[in-house]
N, C-alpha and C. Protein backbone atom coordinates (compact mmCIF):
# COMPACT_ATOMS: atom_id res chain seq x y z
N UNK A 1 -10.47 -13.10 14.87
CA UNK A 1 -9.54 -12.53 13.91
C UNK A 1 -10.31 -12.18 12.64
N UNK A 2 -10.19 -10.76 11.88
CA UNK A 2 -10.45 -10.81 10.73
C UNK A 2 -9.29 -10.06 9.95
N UNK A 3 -10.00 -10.27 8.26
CA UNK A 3 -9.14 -9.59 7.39
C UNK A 3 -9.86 -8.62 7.01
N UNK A 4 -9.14 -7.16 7.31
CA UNK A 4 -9.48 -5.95 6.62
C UNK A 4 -8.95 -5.41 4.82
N UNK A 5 -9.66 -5.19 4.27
CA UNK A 5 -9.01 -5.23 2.54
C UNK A 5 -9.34 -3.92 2.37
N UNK A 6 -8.29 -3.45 1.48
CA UNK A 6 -8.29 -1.86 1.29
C UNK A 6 -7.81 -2.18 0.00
N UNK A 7 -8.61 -2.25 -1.83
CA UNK A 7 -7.87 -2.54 -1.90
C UNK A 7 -8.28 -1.74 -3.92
N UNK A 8 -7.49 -1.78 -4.21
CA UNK A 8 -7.69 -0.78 -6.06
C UNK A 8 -6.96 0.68 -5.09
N UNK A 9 -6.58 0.76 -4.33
CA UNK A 9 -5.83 2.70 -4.32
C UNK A 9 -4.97 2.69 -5.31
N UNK A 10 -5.42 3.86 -5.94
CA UNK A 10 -4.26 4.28 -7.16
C UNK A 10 -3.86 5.31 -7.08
N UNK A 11 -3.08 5.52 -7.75
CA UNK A 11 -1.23 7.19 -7.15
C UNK A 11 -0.94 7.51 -8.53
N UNK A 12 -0.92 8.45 -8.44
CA UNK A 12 0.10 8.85 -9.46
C UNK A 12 1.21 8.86 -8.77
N UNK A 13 2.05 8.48 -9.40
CA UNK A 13 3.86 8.24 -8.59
C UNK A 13 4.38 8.48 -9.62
N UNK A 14 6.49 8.92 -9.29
CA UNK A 14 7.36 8.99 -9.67
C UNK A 14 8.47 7.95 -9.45
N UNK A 15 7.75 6.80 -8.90
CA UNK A 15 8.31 5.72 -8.73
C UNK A 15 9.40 5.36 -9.91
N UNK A 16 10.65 4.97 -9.96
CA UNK A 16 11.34 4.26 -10.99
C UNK A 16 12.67 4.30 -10.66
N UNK A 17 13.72 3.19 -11.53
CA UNK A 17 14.84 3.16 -11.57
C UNK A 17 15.58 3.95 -12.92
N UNK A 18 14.68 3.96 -13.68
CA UNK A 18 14.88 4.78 -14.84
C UNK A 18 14.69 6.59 -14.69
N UNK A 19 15.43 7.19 -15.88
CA UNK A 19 15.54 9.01 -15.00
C UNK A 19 13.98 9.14 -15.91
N UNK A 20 13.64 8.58 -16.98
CA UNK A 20 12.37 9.08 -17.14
C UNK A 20 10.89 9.24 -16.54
N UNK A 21 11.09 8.04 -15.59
CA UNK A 21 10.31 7.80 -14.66
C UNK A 21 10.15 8.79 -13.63
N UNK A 22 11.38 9.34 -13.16
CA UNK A 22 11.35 10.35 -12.21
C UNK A 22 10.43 11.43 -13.13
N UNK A 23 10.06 11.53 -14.28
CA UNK A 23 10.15 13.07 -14.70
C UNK A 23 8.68 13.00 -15.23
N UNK A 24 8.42 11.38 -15.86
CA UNK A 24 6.87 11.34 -16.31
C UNK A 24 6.13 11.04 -15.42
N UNK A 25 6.65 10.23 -14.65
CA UNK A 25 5.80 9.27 -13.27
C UNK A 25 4.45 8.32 -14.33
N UNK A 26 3.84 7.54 -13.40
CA UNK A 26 2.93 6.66 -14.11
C UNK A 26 2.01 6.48 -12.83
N UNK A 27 0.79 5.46 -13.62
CA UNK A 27 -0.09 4.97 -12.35
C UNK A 27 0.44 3.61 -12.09
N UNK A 28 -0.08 3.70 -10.13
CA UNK A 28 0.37 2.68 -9.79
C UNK A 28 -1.20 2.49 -8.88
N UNK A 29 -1.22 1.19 -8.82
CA UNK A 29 -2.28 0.36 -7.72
C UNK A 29 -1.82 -0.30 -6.63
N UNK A 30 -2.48 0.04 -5.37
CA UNK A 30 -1.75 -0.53 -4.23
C UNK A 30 -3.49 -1.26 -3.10
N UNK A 31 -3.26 -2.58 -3.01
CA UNK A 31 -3.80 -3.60 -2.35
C UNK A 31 -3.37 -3.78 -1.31
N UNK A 32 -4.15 -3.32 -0.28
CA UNK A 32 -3.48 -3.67 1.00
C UNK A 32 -4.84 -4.61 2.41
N UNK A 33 -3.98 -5.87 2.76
CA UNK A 33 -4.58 -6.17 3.58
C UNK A 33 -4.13 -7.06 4.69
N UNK A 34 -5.38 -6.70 6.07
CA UNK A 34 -4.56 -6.45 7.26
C UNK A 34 -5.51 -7.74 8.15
N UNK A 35 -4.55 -8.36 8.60
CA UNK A 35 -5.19 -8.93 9.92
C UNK A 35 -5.30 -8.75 11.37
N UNK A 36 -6.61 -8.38 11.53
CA UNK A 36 -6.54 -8.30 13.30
C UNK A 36 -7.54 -8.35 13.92
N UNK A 37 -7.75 -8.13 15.36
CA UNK A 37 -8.92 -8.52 16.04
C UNK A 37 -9.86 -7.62 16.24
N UNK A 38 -10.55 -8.11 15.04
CA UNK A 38 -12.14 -6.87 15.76
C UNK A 38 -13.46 -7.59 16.06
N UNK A 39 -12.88 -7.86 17.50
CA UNK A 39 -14.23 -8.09 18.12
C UNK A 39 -14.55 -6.71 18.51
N UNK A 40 -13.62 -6.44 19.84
CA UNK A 40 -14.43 -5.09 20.04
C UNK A 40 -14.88 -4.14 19.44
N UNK A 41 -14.79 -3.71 18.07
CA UNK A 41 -15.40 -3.24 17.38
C UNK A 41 -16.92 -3.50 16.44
N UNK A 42 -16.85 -5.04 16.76
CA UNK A 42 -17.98 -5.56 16.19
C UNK A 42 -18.77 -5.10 17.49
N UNK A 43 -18.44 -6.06 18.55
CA UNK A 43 -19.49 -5.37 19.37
C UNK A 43 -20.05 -3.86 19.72
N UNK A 44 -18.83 -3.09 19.55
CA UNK A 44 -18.88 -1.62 20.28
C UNK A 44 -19.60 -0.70 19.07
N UNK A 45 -18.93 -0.99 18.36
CA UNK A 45 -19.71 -0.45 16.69
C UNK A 45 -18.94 1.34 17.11
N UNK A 46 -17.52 1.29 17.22
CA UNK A 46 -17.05 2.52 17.38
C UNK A 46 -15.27 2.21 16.86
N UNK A 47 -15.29 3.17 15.96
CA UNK A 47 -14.18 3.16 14.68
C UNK A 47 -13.06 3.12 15.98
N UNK A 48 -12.71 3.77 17.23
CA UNK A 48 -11.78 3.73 18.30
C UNK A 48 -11.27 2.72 18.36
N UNK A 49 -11.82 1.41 17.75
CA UNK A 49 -11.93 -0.39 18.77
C UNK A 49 -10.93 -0.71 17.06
N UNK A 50 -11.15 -0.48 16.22
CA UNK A 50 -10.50 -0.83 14.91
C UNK A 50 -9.30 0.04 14.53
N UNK A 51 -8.85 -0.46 13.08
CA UNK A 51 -8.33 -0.28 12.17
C UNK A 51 -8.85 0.63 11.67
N UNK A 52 -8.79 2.14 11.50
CA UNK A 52 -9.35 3.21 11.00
C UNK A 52 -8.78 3.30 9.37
N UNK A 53 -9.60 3.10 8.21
CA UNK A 53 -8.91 3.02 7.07
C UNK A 53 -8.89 3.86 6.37
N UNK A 54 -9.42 5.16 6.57
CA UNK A 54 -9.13 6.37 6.20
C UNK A 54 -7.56 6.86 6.29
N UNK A 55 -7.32 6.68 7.67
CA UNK A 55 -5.91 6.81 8.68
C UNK A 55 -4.90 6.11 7.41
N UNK A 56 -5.27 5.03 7.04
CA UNK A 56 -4.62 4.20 6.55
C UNK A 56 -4.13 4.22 5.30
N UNK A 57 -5.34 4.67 4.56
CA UNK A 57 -4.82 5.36 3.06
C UNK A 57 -4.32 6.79 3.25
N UNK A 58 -4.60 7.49 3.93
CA UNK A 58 -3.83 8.57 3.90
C UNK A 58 -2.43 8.32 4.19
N UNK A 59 -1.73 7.58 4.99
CA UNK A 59 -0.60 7.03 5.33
C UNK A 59 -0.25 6.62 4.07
N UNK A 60 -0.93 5.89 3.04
CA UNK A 60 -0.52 4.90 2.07
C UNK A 60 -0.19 6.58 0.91
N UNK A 61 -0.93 7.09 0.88
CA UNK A 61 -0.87 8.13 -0.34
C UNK A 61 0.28 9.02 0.11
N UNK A 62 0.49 9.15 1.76
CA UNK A 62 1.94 10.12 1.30
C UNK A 62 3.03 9.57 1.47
N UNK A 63 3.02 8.19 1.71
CA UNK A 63 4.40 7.24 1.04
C UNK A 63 4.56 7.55 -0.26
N UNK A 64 3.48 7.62 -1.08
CA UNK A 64 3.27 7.36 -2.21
C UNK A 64 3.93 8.46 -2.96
N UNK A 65 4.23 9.79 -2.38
CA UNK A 65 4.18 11.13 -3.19
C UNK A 65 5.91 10.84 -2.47
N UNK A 66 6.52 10.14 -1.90
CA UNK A 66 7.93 10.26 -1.75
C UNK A 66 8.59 9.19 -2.88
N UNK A 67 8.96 9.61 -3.87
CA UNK A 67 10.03 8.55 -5.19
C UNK A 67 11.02 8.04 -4.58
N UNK A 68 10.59 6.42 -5.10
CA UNK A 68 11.65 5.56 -4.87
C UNK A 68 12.20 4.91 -5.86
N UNK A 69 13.31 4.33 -6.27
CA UNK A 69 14.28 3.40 -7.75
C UNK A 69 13.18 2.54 -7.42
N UNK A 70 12.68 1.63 -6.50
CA UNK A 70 12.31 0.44 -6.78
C UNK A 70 11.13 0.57 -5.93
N UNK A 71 9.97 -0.72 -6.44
CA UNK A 71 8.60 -0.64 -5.90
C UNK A 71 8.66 -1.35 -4.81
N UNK A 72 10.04 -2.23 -4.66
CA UNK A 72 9.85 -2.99 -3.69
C UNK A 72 10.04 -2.06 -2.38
N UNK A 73 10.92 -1.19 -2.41
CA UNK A 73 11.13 0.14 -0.81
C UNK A 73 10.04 0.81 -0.91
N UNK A 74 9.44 1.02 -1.95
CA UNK A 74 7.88 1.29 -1.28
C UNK A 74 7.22 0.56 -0.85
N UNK A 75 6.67 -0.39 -0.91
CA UNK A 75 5.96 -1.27 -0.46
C UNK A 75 6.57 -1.52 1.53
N UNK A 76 7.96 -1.71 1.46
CA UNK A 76 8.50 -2.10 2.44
C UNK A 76 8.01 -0.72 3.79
N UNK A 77 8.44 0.35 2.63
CA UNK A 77 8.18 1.94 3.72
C UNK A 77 6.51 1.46 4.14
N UNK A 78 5.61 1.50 3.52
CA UNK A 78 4.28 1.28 3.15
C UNK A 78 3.78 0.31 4.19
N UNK A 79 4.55 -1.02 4.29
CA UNK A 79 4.08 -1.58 5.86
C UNK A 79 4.66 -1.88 6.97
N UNK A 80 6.04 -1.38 6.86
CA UNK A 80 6.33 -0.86 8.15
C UNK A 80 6.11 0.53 8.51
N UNK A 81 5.61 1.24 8.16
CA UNK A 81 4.50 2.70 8.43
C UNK A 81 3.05 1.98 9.15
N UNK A 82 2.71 1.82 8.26
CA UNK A 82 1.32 0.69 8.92
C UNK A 82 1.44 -0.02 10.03
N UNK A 83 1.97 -1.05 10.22
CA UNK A 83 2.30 -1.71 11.30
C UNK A 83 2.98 -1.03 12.27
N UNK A 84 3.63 0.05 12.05
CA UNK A 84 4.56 1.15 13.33
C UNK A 84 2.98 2.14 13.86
N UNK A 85 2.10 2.19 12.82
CA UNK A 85 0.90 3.05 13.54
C UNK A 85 0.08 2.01 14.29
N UNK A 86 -0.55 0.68 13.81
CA UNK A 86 -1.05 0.00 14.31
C UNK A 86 -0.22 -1.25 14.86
N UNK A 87 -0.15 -1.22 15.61
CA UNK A 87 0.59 -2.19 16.41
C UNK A 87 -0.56 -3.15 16.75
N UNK A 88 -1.80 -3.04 17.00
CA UNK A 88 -2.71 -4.51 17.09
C UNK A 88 -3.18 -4.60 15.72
N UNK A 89 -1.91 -4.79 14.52
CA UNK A 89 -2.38 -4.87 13.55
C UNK A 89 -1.08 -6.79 13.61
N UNK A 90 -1.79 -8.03 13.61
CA UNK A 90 -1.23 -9.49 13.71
C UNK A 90 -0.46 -9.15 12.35
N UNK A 91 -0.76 -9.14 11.26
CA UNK A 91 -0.21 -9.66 9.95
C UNK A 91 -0.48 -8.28 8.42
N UNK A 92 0.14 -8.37 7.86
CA UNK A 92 -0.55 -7.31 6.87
C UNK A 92 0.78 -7.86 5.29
N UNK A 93 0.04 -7.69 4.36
CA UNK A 93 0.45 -8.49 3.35
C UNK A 93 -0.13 -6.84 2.07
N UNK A 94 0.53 -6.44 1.35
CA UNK A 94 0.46 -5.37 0.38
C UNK A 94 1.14 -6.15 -1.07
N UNK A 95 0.07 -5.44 -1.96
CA UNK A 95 0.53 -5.91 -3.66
C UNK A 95 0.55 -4.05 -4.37
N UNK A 96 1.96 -3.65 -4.79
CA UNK A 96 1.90 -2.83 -5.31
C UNK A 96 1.85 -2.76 -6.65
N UNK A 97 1.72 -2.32 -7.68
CA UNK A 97 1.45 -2.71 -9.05
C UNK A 97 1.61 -1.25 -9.96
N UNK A 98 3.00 -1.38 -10.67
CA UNK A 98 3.02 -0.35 -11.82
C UNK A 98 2.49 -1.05 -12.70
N UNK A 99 2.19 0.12 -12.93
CA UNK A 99 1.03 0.20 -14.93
C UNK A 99 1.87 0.67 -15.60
N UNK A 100 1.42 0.06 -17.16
CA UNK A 100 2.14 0.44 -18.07
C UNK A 100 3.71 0.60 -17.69
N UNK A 101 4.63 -0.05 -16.97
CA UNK A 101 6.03 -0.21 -16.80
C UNK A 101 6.72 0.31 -18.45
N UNK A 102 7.82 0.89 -18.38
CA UNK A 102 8.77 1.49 -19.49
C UNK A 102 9.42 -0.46 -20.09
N UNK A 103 9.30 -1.18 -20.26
CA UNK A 103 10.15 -1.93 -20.24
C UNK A 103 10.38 -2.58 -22.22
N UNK A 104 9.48 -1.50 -22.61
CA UNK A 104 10.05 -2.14 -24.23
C UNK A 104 8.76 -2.65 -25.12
N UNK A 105 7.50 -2.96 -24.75
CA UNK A 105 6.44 -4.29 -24.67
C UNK A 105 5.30 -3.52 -24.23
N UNK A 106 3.92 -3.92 -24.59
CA UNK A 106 2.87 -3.99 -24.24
C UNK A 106 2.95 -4.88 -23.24
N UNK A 107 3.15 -4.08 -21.71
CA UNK A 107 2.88 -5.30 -20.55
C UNK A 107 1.96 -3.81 -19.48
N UNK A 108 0.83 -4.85 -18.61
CA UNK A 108 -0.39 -4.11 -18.44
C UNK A 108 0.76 -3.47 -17.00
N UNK A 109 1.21 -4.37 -16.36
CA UNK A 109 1.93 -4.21 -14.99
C UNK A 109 3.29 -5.28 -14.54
N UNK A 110 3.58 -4.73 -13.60
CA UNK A 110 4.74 -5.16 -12.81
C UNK A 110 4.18 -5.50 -11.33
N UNK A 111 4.53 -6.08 -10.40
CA UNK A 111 3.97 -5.70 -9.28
C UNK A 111 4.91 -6.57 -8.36
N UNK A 112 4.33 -6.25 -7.13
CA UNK A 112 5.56 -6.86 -5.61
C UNK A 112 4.39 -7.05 -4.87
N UNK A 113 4.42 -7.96 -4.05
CA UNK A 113 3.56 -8.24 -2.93
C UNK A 113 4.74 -8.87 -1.53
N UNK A 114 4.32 -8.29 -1.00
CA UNK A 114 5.23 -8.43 0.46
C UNK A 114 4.22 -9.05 1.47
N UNK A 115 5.07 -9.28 2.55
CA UNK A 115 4.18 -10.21 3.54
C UNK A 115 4.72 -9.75 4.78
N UNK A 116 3.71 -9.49 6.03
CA UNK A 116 4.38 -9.33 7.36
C UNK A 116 3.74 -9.75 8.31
């Protein structure tokens, strides 16, 4: 078993529950990481036997360009997308993270981490 880490991707998104959010959008950071078995890939040394993570952020970036009220239905779209492409994917755990959040305050982020 190993853990694959994919992990600082950043989006510009329109993520929010607020209407300004829809209209300014902000940056967001998304951490994603996956458990599964790569032996045969260790041995075979051919991307076929793995977790292709190209595949993977591209998946992650055009979740990303669809606006949601809340970070948590992204995140949720985000690994059940993942896990519906990779199915010998055991476990996968994502931390999404708005920057600079509207909320009143100098605060750096917000963030959700989910587990599957």
């Amino acid at each position: 078993m190993a853990e694959i880490a994919i992990e600082g991707m950043e989006f510009f998104s329109y993520h929010g529950h607020f209407e300004e959010e829809s209209v300014i959008g902000t940056r967001f950071i998304v951490d994603l990481f996956i458990e599964t078995d790569t032996t045969n890939a260790e041995n075979s040394d051919k991307l076929s036997e793995t977790v292709n993570y190209l595949s993977v952020y591209q998946l992650i970036k055009h979740e990303m360009k669809s606006p949601s009220h809340l970070i948590e239905h992204v995140a949720r779209r985000i690994l059940d997308k993942v896990k519906q492409t990779y199915p010998q994917i055991d476990y996968a755990r994502i931390k999404l993270r708005k920057m600079n959040p509207p909320l009143g305050g100098q605060i750096k982020s917000v963030s959700i981490t989910l587990y599957d």
